[in-house]
N, C-alpha and C. Protein backbone atom coordinates (compact mmCIF):
# COMPACT_ATOMS: atom_id res chain seq x y z
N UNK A 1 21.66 122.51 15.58
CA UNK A 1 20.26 122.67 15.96
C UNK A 1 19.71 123.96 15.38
N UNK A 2 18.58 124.00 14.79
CA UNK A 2 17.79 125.50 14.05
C UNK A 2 17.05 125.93 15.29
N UNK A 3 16.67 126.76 15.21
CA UNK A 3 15.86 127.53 15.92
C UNK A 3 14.86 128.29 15.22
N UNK A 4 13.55 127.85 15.37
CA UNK A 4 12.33 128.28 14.60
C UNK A 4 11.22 129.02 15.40
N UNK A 5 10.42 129.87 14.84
CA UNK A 5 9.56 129.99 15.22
C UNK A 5 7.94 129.25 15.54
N UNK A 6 7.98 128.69 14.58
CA UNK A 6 7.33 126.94 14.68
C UNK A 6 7.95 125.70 14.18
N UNK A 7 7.30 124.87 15.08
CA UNK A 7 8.19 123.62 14.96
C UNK A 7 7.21 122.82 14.40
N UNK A 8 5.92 123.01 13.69
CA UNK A 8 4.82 122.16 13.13
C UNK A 8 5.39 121.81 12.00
N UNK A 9 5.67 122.30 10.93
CA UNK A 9 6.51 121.95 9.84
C UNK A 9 7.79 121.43 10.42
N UNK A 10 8.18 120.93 11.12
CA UNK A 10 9.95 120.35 11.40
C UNK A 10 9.01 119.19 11.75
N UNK A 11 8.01 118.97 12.76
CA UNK A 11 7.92 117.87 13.23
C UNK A 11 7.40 117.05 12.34
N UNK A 12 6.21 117.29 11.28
CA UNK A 12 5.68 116.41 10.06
C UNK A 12 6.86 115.70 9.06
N UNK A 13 7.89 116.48 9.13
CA UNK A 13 9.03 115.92 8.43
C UNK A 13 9.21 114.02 8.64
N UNK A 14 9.29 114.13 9.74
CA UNK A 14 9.51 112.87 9.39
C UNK A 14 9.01 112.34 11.00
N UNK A 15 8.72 110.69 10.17
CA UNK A 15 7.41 110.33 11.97
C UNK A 15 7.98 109.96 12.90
N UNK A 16 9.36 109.90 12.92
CA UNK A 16 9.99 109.60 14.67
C UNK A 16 10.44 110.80 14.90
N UNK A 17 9.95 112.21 14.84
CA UNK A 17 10.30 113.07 15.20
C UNK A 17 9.34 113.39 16.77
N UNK A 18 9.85 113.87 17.89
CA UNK A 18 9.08 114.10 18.86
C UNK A 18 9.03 115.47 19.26
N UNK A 19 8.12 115.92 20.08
CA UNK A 19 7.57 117.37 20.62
C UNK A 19 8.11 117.36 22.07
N UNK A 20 9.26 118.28 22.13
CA UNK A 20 9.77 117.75 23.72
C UNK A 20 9.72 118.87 24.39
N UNK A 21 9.50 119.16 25.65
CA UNK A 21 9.14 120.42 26.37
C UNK A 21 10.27 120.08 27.92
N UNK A 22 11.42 121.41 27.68
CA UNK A 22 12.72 120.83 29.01
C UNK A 22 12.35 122.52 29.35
N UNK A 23 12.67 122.58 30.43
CA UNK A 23 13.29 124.11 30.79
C UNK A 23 12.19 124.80 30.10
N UNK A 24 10.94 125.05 29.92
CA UNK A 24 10.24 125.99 29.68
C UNK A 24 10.21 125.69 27.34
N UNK A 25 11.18 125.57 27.03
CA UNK A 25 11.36 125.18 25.78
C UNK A 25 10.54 123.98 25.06
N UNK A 26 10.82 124.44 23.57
CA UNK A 26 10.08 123.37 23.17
C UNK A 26 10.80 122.89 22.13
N UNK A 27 11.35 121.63 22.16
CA UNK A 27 12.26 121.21 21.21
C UNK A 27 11.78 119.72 19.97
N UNK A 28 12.08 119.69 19.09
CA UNK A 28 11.91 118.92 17.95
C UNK A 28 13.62 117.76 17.97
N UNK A 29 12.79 116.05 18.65
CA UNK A 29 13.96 115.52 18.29
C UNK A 29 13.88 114.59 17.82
N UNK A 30 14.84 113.35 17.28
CA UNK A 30 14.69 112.43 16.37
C UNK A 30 15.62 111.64 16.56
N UNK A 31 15.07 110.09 17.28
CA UNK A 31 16.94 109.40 17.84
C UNK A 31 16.98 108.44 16.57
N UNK A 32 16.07 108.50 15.95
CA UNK A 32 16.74 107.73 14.78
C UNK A 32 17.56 108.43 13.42
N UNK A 33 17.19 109.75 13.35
CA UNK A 33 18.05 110.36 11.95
C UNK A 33 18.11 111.59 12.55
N UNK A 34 19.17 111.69 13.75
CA UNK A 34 19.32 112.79 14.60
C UNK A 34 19.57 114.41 14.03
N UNK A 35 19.81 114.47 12.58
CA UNK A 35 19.61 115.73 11.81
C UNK A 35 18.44 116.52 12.02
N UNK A 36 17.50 115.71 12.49
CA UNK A 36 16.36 116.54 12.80
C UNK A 36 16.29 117.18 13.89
N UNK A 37 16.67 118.33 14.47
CA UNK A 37 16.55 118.86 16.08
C UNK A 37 16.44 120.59 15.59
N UNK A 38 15.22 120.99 16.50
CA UNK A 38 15.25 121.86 16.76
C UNK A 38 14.87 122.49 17.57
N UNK A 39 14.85 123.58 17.98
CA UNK A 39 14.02 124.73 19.08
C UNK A 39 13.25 125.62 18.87
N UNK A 40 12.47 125.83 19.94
CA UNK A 40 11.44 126.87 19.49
C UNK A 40 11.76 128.32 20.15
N UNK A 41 11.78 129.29 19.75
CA UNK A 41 11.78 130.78 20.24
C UNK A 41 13.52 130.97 20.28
């Protein structure tokens, strides 16, 4: 998992990517080409 300071460029990557908000966080995920994950801060 990366850890970015923005996740606007991770999420345009590709279109089943989602904007997920757990625990105060904001995470970038993708259940179809699960390489895509990341976090914010």
């Amino acid at each position: 998992m990366k850890v970015r300071n923005s996740l606007k460029s991770l999420r345009t990557r590709n279109r089943n990517n989602r904007l997920v908000r757990r625990k105060g966080r904001v995470y970038v995920i993708n259940k179809v080409q699960r390489r895509y994950k990341a976090r914010q801060g």
